[in-house]
N, C-alpha and C. Protein backbone atom coordinates (compact mmCIF):
# COMPACT_ATOMS: atom_id res chain seq x y z
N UNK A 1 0.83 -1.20 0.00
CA UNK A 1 0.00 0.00 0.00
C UNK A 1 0.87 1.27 0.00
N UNK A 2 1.84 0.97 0.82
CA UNK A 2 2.94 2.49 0.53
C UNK A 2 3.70 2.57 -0.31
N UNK A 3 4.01 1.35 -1.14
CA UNK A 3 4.35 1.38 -2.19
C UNK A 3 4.04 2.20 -3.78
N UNK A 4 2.59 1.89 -3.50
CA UNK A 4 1.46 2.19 -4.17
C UNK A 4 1.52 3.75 -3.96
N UNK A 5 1.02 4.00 -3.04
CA UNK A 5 1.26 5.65 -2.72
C UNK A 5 2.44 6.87 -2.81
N UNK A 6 3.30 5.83 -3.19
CA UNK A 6 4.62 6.48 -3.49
C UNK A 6 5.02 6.63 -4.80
N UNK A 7 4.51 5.33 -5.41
CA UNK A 7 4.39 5.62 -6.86
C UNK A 7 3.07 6.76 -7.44
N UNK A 8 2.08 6.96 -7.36
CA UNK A 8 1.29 7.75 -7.00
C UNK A 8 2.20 9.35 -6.67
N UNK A 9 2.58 9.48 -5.75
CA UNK A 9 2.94 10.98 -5.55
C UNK A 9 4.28 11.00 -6.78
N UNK A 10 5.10 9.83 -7.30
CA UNK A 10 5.93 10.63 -7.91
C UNK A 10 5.45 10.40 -9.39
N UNK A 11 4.37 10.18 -9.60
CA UNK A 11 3.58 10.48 -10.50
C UNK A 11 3.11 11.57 -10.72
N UNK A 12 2.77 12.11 -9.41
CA UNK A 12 1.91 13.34 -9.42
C UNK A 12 3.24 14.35 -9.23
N UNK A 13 4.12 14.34 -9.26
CA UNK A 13 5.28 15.05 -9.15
C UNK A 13 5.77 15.19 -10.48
N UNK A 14 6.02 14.42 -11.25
CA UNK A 14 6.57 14.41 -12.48
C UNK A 14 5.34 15.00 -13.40
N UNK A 15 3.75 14.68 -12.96
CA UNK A 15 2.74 15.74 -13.99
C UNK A 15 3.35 16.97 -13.69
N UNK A 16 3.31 17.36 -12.34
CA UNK A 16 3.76 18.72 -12.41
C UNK A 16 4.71 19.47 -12.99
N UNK A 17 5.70 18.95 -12.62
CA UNK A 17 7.24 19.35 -13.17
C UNK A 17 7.18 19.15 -14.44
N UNK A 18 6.00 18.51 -15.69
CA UNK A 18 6.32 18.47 -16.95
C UNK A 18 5.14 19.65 -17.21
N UNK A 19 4.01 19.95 -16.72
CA UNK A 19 3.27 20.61 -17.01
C UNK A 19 3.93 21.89 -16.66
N UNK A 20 4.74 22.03 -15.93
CA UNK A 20 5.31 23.33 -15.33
C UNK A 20 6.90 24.10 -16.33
N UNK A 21 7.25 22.52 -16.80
CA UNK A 21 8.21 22.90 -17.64
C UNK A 21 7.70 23.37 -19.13
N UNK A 22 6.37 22.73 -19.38
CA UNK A 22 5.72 22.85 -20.67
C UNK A 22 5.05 24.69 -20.86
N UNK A 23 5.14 24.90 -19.59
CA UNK A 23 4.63 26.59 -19.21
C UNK A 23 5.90 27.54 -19.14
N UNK A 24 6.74 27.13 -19.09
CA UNK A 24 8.05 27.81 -18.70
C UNK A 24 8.79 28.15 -20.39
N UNK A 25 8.70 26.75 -21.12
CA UNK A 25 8.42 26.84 -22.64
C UNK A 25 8.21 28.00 -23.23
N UNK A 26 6.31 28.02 -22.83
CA UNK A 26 5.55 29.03 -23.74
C UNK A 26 5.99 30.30 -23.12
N UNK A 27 6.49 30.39 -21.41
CA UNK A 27 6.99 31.97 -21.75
C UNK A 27 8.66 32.36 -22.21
N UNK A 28 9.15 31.44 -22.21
CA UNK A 28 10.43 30.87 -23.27
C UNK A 28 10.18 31.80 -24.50
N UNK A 29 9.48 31.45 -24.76
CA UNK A 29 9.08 31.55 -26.47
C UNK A 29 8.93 32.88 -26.70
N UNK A 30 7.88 33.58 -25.53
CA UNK A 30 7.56 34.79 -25.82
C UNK A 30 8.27 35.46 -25.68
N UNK A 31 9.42 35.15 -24.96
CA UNK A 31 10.48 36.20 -24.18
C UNK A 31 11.23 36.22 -25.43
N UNK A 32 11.31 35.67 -26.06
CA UNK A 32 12.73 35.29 -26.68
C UNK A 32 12.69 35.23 -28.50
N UNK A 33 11.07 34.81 -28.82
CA UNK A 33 10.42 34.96 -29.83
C UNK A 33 9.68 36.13 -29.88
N UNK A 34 9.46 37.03 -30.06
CA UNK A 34 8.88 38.00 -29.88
C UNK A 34 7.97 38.48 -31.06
N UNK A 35 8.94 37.88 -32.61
CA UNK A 35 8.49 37.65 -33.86
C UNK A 35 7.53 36.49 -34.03
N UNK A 36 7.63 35.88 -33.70
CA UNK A 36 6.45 34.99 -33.48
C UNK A 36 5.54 34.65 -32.55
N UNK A 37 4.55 35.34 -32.90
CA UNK A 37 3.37 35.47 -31.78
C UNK A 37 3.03 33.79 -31.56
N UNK A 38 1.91 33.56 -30.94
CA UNK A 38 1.54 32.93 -30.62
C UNK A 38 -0.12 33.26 -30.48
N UNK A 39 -1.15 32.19 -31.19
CA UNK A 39 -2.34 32.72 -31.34
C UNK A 39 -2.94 31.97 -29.97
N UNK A 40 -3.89 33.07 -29.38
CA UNK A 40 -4.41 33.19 -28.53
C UNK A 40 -5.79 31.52 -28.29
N UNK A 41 -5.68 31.54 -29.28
CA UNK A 41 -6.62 30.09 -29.00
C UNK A 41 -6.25 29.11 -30.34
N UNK A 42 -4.46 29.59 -30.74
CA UNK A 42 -3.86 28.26 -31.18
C UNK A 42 -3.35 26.96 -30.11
N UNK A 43 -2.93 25.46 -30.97
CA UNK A 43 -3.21 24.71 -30.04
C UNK A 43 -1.81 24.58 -28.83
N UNK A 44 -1.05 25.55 -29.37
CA UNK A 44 0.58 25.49 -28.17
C UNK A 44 -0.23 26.32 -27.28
N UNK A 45 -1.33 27.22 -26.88
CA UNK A 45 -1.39 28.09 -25.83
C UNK A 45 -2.94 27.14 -25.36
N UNK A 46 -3.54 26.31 -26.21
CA UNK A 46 -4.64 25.54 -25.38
C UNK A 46 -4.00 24.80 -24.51
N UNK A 47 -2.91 23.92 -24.65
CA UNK A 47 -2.22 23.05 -24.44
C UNK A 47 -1.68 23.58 -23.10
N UNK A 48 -1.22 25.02 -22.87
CA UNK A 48 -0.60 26.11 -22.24
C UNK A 48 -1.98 25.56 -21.18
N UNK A 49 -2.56 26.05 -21.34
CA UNK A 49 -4.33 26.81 -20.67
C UNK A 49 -4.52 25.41 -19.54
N UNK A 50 -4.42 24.06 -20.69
CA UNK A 50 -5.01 22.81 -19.91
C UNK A 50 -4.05 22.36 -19.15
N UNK A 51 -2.63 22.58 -19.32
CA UNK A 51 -1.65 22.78 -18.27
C UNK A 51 -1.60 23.14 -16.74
N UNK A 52 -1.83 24.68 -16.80
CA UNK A 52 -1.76 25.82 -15.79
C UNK A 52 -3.06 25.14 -15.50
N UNK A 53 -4.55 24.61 -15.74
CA UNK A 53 -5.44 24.05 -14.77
C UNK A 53 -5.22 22.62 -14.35
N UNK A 54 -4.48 22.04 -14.51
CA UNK A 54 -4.61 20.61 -14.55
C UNK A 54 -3.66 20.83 -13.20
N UNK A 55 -2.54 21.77 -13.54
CA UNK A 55 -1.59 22.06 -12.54
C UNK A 55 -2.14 22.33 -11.25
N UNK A 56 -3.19 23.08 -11.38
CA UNK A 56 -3.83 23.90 -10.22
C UNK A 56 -4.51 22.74 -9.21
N UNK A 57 -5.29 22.09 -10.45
CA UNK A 57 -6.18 20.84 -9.66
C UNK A 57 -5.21 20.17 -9.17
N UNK A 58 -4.37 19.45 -9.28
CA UNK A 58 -3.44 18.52 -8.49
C UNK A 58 -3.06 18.69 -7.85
N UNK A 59 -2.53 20.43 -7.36
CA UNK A 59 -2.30 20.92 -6.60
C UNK A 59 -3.27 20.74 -4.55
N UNK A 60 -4.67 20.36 -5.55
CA UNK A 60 -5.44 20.65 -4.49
C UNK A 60 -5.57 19.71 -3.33
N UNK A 61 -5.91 18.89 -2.55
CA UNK A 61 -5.63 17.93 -1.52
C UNK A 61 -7.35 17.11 -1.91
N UNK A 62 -7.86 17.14 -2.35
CA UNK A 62 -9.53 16.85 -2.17
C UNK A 62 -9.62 16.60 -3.93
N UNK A 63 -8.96 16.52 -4.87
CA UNK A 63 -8.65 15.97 -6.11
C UNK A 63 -7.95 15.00 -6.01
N UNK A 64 -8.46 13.48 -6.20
CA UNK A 64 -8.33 12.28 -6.73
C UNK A 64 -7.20 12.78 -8.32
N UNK A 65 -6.63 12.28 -7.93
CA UNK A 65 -5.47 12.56 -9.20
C UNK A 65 -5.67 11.67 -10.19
N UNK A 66 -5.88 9.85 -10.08
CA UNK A 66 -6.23 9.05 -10.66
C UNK A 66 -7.53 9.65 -12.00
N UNK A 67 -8.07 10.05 -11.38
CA UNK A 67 -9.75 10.55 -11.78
C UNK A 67 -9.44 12.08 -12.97
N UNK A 68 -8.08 13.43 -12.02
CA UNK A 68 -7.92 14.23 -13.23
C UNK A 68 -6.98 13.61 -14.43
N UNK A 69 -6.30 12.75 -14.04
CA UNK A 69 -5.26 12.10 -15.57
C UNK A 69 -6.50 11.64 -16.17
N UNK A 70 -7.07 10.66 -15.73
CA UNK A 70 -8.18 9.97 -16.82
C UNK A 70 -9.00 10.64 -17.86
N UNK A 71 -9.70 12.26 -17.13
CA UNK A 71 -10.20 13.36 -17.56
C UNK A 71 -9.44 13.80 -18.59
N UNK A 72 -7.98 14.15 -18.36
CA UNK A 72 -7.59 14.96 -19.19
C UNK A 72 -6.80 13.88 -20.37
N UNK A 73 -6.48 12.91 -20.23
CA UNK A 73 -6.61 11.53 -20.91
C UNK A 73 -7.64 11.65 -22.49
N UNK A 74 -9.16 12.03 -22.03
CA UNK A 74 -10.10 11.99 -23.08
C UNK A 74 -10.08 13.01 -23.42
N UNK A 75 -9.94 13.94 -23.08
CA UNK A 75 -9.79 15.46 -23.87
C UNK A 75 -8.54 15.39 -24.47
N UNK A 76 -7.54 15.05 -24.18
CA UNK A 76 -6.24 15.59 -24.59
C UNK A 76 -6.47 14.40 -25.83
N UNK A 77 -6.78 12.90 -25.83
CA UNK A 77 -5.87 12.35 -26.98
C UNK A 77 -6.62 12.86 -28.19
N UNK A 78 -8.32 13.00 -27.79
CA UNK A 78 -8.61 13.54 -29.54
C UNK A 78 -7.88 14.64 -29.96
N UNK A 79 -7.69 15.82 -29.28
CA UNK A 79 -7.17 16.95 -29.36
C UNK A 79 -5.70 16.68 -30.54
N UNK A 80 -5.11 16.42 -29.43
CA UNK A 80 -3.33 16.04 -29.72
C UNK A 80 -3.31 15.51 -31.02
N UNK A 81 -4.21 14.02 -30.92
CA UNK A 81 -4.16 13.72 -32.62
C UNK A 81 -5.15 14.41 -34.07
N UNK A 82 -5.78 15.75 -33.55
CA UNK A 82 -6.53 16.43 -34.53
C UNK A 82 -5.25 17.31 -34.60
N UNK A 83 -4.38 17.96 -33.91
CA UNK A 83 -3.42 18.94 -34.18
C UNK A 83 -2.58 18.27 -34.88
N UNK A 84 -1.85 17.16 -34.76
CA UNK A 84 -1.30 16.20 -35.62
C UNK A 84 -1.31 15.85 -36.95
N UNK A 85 -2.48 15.79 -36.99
CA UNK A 85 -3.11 15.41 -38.68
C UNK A 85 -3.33 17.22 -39.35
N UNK A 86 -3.72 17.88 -38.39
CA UNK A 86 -3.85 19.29 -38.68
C UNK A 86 -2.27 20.40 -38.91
N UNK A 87 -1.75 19.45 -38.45
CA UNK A 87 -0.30 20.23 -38.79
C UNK A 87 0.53 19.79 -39.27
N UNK A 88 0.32 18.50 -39.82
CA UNK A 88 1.22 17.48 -41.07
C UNK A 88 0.98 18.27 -42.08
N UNK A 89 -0.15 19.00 -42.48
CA UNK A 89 -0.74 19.47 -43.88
C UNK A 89 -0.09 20.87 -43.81
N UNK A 90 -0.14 21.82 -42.80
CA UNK A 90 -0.13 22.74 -43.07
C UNK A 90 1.72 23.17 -41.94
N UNK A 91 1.93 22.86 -41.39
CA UNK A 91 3.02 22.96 -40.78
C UNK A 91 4.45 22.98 -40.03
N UNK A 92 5.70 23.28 -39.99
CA UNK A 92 6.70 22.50 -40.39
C UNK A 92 6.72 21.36 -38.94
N UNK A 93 7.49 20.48 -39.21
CA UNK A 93 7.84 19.39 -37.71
C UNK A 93 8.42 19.94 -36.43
N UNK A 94 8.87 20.94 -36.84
CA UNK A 94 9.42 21.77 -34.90
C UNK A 94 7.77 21.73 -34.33
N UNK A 95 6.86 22.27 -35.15
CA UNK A 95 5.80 22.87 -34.55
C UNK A 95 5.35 22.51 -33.70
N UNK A 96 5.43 20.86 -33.06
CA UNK A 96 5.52 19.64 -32.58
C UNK A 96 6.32 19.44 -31.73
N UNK A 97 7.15 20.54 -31.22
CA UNK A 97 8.11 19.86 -30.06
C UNK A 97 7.80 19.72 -29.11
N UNK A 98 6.38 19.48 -28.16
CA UNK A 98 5.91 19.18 -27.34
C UNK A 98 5.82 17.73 -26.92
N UNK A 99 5.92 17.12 -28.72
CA UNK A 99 5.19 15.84 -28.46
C UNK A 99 6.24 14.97 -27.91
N UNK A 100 7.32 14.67 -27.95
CA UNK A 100 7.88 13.93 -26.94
C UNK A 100 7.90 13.91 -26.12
N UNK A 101 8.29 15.03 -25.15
CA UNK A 101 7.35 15.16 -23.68
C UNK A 101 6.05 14.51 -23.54
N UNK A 102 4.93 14.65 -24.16
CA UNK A 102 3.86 13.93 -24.69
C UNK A 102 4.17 12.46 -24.39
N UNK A 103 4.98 12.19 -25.08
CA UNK A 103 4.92 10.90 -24.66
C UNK A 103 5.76 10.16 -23.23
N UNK A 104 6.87 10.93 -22.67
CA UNK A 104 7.02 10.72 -22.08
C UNK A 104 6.00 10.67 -20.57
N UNK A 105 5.11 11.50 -21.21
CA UNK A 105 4.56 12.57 -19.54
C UNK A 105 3.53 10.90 -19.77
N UNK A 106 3.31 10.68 -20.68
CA UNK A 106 2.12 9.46 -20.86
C UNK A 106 2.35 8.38 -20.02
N UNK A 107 3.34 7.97 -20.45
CA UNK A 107 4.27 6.68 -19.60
C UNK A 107 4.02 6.89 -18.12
N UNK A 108 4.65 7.98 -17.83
CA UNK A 108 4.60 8.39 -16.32
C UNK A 108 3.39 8.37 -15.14
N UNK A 109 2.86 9.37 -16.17
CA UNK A 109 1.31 9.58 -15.73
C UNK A 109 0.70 8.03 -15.92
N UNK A 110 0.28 7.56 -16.82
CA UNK A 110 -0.58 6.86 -17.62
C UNK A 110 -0.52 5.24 -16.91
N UNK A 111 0.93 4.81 -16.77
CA UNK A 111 1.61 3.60 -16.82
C UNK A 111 1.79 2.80 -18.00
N UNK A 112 2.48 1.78 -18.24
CA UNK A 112 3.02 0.84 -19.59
C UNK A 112 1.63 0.63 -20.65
N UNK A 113 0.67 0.36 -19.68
CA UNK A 113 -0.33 -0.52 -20.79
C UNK A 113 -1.27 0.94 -21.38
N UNK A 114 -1.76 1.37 -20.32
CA UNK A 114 -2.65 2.82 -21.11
C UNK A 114 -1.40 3.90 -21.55
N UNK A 115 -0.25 3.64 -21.02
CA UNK A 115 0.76 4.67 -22.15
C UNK A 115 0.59 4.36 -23.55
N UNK A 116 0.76 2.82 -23.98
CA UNK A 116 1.34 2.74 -24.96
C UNK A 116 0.38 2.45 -25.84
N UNK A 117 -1.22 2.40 -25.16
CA UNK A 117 -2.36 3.00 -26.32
C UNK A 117 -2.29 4.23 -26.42
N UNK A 118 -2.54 5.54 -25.73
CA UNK A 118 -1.94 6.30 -26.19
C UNK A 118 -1.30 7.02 -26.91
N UNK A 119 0.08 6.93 -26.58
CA UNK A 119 0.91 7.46 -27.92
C UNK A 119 1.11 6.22 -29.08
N UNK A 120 0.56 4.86 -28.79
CA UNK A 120 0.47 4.32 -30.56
C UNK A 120 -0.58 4.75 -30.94
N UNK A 121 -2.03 5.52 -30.49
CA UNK A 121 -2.99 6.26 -31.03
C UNK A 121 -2.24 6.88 -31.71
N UNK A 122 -1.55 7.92 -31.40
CA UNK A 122 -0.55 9.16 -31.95
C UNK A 122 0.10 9.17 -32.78
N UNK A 123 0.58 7.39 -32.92
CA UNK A 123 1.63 7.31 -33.74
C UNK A 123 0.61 6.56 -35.11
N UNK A 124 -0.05 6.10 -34.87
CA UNK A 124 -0.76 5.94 -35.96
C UNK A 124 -1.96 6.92 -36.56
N UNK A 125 -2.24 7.82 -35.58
CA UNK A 125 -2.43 9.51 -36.54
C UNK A 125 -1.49 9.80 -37.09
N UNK A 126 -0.22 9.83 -36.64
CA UNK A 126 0.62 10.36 -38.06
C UNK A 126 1.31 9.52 -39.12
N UNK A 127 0.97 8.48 -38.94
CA UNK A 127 1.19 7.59 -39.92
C UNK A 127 0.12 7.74 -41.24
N UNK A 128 -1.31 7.93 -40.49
CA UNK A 128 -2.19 8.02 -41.40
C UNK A 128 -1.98 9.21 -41.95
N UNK A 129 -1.42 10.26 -41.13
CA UNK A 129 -1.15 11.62 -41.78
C UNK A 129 -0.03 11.51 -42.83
N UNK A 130 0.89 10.76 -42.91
CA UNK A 130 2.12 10.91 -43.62
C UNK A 130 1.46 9.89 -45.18
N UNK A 131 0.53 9.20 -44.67
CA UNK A 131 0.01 8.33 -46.08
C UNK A 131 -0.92 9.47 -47.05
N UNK A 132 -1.33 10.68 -46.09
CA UNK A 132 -2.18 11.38 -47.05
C UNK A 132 -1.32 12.13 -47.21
N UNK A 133 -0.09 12.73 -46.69
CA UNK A 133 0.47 13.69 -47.33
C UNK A 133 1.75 13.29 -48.49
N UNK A 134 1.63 11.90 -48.85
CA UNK A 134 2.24 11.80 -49.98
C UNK A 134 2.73 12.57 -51.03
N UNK A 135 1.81 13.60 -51.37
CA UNK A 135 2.49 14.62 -52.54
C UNK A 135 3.24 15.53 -52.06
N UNK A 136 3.53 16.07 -50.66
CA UNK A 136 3.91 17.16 -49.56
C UNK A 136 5.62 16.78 -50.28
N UNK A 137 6.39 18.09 -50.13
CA UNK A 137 7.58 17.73 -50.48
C UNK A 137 8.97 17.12 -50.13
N UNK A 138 9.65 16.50 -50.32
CA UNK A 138 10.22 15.38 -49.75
C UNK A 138 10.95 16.08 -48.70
N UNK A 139 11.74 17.21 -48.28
CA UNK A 139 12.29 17.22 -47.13
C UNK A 139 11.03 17.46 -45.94
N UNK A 140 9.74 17.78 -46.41
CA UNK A 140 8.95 17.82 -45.58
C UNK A 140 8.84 16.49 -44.93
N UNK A 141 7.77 15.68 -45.76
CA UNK A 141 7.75 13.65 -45.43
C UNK A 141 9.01 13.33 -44.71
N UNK A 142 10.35 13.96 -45.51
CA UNK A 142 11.36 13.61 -44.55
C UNK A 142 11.45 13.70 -42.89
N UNK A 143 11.15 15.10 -42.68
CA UNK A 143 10.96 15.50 -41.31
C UNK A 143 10.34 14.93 -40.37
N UNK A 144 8.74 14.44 -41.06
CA UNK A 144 7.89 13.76 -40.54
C UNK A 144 8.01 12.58 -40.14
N UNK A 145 8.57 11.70 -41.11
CA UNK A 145 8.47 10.43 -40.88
C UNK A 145 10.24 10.35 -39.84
N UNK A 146 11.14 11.25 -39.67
CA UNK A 146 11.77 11.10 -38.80
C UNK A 146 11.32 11.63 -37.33
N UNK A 147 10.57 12.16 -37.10
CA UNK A 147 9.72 12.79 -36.01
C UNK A 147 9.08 11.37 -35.69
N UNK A 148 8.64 10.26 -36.54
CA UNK A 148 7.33 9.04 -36.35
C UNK A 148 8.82 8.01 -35.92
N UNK A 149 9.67 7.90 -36.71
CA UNK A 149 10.58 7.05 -36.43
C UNK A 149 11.37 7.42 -34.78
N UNK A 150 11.54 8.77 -34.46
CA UNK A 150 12.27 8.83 -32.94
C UNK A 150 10.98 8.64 -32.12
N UNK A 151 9.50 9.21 -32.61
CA UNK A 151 8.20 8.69 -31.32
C UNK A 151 8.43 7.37 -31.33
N UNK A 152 8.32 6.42 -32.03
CA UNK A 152 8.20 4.90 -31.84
C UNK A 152 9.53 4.30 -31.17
N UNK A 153 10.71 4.99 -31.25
CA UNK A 153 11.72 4.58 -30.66
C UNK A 153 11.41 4.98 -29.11
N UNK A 154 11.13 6.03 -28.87
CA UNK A 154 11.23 7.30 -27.31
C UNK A 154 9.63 6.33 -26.92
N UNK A 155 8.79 5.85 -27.44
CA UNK A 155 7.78 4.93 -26.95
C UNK A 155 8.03 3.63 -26.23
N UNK A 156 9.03 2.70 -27.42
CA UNK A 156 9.05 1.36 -27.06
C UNK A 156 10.21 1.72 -25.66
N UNK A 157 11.00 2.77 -25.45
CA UNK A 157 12.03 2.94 -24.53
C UNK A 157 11.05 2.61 -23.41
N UNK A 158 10.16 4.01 -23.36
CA UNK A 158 9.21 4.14 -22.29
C UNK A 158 8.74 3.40 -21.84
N UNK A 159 8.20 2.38 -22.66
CA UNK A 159 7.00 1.46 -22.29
C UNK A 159 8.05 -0.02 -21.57
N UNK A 160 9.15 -0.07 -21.88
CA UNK A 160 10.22 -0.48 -21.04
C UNK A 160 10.45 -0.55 -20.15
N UNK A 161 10.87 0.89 -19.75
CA UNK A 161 11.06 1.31 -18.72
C UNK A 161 10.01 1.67 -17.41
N UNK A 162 8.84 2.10 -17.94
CA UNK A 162 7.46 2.23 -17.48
C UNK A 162 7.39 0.63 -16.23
N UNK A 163 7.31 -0.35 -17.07
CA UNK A 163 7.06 -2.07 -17.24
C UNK A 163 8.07 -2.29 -16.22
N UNK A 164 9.31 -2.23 -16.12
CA UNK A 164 10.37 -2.53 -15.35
C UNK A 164 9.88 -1.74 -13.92
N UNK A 165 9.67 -0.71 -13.85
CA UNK A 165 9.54 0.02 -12.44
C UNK A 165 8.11 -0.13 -12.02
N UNK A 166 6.77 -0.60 -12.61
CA UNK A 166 5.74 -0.91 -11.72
C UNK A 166 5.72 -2.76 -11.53
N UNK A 167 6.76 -3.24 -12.21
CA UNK A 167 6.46 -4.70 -11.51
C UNK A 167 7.15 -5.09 -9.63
């Protein structure tokens, strides 16, 4: 049982510290990007938004943590993989540097077996994305499908490593 509870808080330690680093990012960006705005209800500042609350709730003592991952679990994966397919078409592969964190934070949060539905959801949105963007130009596909080739690598690590520390 204290076992259990220990895994648990450094679960809930590591949401934080990635949600907190994922905020530190976006004012990264602004500080430093200044030329590139950032749209107010594009998906790096929703992402921002569901962060800074998710942060807040966990924070609280009377929030079941089990119960907000699960929550933000169903909101986040349609999301994540509509921006995915939505930004294979129209935008370059940095745009995306969240998503490894993404997958890491999955593992953590999530554990081995609901991690690695998850980000293979993810990884097979952009698979399906890279089959429709066939005509897109080759250093583009290039980018992409090396972005799909390090997720599936930074996955099977995870789901490894995940597997090894809750048995």
């Amino acid at each position: 049982d204290q076992v259990a509870s220990s895994l648990e808080q450094g679960r809930k330690l590591i949401f934080q510290l990635t949600c907190g680093g994922y905020l530190l990012y976006l004012l990264a960006h602004r500080l430093f990007l200044p030329g590139a705005p950032l749209s107010a209800l594009g998906p790096e500042l929703l992402i921002g938004y569901i962060c800074a609350v998710a942060v807040m709730l966990s924070l609280l003592p009377t929030i079941h943590f089990r119960l907000l991952i699960s929550a933000l679990t169903l909101i986040f994966l349609p999301y994540a993989a509509y921006v995915l397919l939505a930004a294979m078409h129209q935008l370059p592969v940095g745009y995306l540097a969240w998503t490894p964190m993404f997958v890491v934070l999955c593992f953590c949060i999530l554990g081995w077996r609901l991690g690695a539905v998850v980000t293979g959801t993810l990884l097979i949105a952009m698979l399906c994305g890279l089959w429709l963007l066939r005509s897109a130009p080759p250093a583009r596909l290039d980018a992409w499908l090396s972005l799909s080739v390090m997720l599936l690598a930074l996955t099977l690590v995870c789901a490894l490593i995940t597997r090894f520390v809750e048995k």
